[in-house]
N, C-alpha and C. Protein backbone atom coordinates (compact mmCIF):
# COMPACT_ATOMS: atom_id res chain seq x y z
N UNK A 1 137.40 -81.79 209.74
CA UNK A 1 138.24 -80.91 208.96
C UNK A 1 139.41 -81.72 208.41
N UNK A 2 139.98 -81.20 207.12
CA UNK A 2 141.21 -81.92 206.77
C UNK A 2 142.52 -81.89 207.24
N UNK A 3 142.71 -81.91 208.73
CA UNK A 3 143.62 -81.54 208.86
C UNK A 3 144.47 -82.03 208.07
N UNK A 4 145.28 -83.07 207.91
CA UNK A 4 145.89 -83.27 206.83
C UNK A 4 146.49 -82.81 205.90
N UNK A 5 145.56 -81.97 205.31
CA UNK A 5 145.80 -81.54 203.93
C UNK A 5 146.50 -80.14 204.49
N UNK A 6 146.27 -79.03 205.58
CA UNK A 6 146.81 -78.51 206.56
C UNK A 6 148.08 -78.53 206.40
N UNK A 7 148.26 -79.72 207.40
CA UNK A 7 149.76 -80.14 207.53
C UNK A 7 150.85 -80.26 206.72
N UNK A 8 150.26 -81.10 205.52
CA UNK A 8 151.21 -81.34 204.47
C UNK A 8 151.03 -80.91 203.59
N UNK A 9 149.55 -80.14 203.21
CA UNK A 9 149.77 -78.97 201.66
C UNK A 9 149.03 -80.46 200.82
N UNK A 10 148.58 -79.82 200.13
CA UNK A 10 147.76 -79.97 198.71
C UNK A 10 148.89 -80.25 197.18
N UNK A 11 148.88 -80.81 196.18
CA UNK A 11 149.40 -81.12 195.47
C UNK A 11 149.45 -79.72 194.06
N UNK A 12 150.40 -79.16 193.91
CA UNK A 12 150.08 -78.09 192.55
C UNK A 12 150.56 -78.61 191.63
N UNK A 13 149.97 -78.73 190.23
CA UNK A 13 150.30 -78.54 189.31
C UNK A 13 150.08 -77.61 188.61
N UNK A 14 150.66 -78.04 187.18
CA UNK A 14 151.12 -77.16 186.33
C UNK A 14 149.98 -77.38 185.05
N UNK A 15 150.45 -76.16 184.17
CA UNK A 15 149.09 -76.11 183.18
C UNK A 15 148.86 -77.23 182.29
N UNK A 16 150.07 -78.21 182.21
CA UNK A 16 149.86 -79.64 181.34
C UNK A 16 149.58 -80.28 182.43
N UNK A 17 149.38 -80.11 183.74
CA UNK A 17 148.99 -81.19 184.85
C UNK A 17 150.42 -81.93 185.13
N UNK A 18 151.40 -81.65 185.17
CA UNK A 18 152.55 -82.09 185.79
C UNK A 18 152.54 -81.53 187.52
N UNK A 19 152.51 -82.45 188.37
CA UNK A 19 152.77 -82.08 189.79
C UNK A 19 154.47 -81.50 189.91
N UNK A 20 154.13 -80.03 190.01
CA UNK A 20 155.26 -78.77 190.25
C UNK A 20 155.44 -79.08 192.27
N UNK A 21 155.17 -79.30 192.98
CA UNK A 21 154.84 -79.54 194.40
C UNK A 21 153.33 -79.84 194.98
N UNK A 22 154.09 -79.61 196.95
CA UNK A 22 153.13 -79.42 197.68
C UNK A 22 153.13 -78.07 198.42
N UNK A 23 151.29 -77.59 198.26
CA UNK A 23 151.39 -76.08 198.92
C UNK A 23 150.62 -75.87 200.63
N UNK A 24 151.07 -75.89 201.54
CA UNK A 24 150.12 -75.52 202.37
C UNK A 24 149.31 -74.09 202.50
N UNK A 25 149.65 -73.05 201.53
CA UNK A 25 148.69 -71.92 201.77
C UNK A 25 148.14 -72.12 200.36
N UNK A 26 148.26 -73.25 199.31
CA UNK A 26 146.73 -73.71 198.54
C UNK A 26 145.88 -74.51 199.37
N UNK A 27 146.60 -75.31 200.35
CA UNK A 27 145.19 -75.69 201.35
C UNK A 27 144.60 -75.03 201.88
N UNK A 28 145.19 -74.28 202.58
CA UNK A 28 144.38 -73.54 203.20
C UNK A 28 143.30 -72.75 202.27
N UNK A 29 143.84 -72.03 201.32
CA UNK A 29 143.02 -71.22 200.37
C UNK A 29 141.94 -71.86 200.04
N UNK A 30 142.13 -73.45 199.82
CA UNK A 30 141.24 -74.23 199.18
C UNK A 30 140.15 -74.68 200.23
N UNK A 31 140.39 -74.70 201.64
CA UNK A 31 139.41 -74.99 202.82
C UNK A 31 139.03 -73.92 202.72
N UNK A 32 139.32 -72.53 203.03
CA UNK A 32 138.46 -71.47 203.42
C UNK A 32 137.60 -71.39 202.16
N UNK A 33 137.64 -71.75 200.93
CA UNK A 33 137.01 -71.64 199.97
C UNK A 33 135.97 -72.41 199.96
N UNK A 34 135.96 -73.43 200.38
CA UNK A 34 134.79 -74.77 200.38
C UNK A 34 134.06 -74.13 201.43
N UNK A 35 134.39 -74.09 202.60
CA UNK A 35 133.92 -73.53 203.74
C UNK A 35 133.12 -72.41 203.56
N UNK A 36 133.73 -71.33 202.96
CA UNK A 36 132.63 -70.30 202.15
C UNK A 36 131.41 -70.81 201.36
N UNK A 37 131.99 -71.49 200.43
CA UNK A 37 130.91 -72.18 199.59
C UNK A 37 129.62 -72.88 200.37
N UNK A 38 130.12 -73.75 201.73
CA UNK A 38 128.96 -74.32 202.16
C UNK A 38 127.91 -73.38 203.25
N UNK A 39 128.88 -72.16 203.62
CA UNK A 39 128.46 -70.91 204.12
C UNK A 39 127.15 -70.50 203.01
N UNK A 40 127.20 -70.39 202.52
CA UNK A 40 126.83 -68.95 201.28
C UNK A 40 125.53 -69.95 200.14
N UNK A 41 125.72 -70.82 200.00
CA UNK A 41 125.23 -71.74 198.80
C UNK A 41 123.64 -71.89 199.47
N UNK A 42 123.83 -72.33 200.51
CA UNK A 42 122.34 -72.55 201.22
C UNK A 42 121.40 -70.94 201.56
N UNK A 43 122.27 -70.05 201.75
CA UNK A 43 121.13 -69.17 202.06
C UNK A 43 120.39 -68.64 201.23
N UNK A 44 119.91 -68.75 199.93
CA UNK A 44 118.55 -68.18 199.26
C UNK A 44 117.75 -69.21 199.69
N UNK A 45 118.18 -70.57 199.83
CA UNK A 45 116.99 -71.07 200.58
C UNK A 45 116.56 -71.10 202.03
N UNK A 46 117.45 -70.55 202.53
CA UNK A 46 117.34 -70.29 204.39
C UNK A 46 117.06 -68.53 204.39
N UNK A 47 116.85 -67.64 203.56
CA UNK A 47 116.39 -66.67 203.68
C UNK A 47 115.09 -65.85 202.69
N UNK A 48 114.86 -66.68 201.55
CA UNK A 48 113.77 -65.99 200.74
C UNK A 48 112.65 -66.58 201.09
N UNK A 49 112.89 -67.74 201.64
CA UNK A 49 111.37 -68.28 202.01
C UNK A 49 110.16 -67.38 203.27
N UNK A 50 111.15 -67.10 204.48
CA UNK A 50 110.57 -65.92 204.98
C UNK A 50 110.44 -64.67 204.61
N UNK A 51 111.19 -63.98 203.83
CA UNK A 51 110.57 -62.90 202.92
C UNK A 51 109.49 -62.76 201.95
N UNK A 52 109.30 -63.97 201.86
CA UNK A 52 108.69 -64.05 200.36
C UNK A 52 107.17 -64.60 201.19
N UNK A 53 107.13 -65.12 202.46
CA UNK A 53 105.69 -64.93 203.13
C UNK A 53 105.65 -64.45 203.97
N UNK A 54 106.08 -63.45 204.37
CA UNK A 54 105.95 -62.11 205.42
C UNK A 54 105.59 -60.70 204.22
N UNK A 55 105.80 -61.43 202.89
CA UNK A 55 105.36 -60.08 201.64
C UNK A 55 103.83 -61.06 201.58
N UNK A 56 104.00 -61.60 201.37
CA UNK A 56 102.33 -62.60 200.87
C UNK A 56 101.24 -62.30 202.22
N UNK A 57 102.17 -62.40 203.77
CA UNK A 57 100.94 -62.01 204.55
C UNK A 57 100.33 -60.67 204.42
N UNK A 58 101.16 -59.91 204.22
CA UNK A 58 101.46 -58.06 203.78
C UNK A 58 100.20 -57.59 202.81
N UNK A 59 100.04 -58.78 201.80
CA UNK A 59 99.33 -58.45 200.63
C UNK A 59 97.98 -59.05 201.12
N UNK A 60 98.08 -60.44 202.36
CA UNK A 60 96.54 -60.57 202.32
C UNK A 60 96.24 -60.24 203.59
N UNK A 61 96.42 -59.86 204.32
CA UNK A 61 95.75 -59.08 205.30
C UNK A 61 96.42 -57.56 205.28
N UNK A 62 95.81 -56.77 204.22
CA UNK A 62 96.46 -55.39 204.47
C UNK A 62 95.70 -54.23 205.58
N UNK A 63 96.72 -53.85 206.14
CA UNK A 63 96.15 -52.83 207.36
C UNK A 63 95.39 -51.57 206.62
C-alpha cells in the first residue's frame, strides 16, 4: 500500500496544471478508488464464465 502518499497527501493542481498543494483526503479518495477499480474490473471474467456453462449444461442435458 502507499502508505506514503497517506501520510503526506497527493499533489493538487489546478486547471492550467499549476500545483495549488498537498491533499491527504485526495489520497485517500484516490486509493479507495484504484482499490475499487482492481475490485470490480476482473469480475465479468471471474463470474460469466460459470454462468455462461452452467446455461450451456442446462441446454445440453435437459431434464
Amino acid at each position: 500500500m502507499r502508505y506514503g502518499e497517506l501520510e503526506e497527501g497527493i499533489d493538487v493542481l489546478d486547471s492550467d496544471g499549476n500545483l495549488v498543494g498537498s491533499s491527504k483526503i485526495a489520497a485517500r479518495h484516490a486509493l479507495l478508488e484504484t482499490a475499487l477499480t482492481r475490485v470490480v474490473l476482473p469480475m465479468p471474467i471471474l463470474v460469466l464464465p460459470p454462468i455462461v456453462m452452467s446455461m450451456l449444461e442446462k441446454l445440453k442435458h435437459p431434464n
